[in-house]
Structures are given as structure tokens and as C-alpha cells.
C-alpha atoms as a PDB file:
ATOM      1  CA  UNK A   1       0.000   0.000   0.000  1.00  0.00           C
ATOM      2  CA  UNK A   2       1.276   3.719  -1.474  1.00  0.00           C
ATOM      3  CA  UNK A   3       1.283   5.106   2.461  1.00  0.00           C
ATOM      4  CA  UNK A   4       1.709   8.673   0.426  1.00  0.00           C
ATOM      5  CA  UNK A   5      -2.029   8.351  -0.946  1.00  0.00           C
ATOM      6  CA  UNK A   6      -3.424   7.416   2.286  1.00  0.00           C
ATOM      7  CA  UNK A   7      -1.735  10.371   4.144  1.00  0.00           C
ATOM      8  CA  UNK A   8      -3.167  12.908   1.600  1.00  0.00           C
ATOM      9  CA  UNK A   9      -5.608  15.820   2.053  1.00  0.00           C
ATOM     10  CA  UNK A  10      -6.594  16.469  -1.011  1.00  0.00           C
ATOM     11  CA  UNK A  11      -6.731  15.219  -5.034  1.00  0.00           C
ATOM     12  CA  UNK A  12      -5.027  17.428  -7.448  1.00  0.00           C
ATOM     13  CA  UNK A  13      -7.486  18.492 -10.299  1.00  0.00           C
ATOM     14  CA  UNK A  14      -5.874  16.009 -12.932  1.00  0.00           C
ATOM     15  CA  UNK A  15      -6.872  13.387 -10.374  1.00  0.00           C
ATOM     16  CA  UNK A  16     -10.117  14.512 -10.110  1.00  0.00           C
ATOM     17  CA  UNK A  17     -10.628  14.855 -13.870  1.00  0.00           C
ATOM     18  CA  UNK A  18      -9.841  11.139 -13.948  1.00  0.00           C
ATOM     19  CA  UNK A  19     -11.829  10.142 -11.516  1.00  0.00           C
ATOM     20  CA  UNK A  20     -15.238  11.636 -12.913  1.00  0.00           C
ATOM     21  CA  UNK A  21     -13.590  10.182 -16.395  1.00  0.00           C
ATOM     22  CA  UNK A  22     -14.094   6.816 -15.033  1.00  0.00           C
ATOM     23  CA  UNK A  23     -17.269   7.803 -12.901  1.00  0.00           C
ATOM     24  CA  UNK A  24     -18.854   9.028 -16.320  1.00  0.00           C
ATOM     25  CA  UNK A  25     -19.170   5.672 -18.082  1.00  0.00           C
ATOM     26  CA  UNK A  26     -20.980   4.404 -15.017  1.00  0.00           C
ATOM     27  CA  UNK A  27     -23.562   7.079 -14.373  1.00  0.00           C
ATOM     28  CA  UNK A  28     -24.455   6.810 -18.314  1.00  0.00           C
ATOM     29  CA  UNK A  29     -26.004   3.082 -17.602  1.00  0.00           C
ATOM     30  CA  UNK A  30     -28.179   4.378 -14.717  1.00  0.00           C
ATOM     31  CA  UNK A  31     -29.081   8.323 -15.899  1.00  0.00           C
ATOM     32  CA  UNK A  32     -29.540  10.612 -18.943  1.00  0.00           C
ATOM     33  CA  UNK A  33     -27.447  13.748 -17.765  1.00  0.00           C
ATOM     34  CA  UNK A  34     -26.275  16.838 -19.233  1.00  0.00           C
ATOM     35  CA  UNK A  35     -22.811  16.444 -19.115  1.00  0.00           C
ATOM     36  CA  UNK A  36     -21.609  18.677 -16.263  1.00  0.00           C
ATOM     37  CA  UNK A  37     -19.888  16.643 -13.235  1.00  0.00           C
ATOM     38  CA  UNK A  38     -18.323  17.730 -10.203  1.00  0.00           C
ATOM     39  CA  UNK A  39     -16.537  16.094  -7.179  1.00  0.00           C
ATOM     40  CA  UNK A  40     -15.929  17.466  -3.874  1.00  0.00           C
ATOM     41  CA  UNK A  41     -13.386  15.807  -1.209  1.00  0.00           C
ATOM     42  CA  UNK A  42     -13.108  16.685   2.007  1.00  0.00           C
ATOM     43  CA  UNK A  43     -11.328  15.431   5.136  1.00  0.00           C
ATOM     44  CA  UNK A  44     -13.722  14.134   8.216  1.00  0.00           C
ATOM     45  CA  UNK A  45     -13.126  12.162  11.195  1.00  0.00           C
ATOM     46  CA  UNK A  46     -12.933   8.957   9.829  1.00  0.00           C
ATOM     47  CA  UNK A  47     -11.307   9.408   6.527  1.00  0.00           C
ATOM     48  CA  UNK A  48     -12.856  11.482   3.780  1.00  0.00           C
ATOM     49  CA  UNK A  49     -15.927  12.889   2.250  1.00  0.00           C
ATOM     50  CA  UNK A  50     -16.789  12.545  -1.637  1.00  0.00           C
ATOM     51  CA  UNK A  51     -19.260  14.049  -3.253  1.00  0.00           C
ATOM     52  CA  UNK A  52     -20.373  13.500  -6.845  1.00  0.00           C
ATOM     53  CA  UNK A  53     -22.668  16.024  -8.062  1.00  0.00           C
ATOM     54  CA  UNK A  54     -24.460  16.189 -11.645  1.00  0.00           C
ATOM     55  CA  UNK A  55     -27.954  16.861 -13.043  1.00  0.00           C
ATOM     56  CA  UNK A  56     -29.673  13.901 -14.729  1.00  0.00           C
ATOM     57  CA  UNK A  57     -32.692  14.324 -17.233  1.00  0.00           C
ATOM     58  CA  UNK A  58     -34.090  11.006 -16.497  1.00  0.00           C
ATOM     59  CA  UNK A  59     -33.170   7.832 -14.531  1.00  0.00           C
ATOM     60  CA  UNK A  60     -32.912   5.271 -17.107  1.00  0.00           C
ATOM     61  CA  UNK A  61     -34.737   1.595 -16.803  1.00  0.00           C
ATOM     62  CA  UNK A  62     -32.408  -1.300 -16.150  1.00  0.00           C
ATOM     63  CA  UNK A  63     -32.816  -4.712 -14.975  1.00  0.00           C
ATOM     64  CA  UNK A  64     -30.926  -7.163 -13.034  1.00  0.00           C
ATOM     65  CA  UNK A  65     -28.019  -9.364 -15.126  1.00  0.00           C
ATOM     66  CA  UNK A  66     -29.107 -12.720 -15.896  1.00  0.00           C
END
């Protein structure tokens, strides 16, 4: 384990620009949204705080893998 990444306070915004790369392609099988993501981290108590915030149009139907 990178003990560096665990110590951290923050992501830098390439990081974060990653992350809601990746968190795109998942959100697009569940909701229709318009495009705009953002991601907040904060520190707490017990570790951290993320927040994912976008709009969706519509919560798509989907149904359990066979």
C-alpha cells in the first residue's frame, strides 16, 4: 500500500478529472445527464468525504443481469 495516498488531504485536479472520467461511463447506464460533473473531497473524522454532483434528465430503466 502507497502510504503517500493514504496520508493525503486532497486530489489534485488532474486526479479529479480522472476520476469523474471513469465515474462518467458508469452514471451513463443508470441516468440521462447533461454532461456537467463535479466532485468534492473533504477530510472528516474517519477518513474522507466525496461528493459527486451532476444533473440527470431522467433515470434510465435497467434490470438485473441474468
Amino acid at each position: 500500500m502507497n502510504t503517500l495516498l493514504s496520508e493525503r488531504e486532497d486530489m489534485t485536479e488532474e486526479e479529479k478529472s480522472l476520476f469523474l472520467h471513469d465515474l462518467k461511463k458508469v452514471c451513463k447506464e443508470y441516468f440521462e445527464a447533461d454532461g456537467r460533473y463535479s466532485v468534492d473531497v473533504a477530510r472528516t473524522e474517519k477518513g474522507f468525504s466525496v461528493c459527486v454532483i451532476f444533473d440527470a434528465v431522467r433515470v434510465k430503466k435497467f434490470r438485473k443481469p441474468r
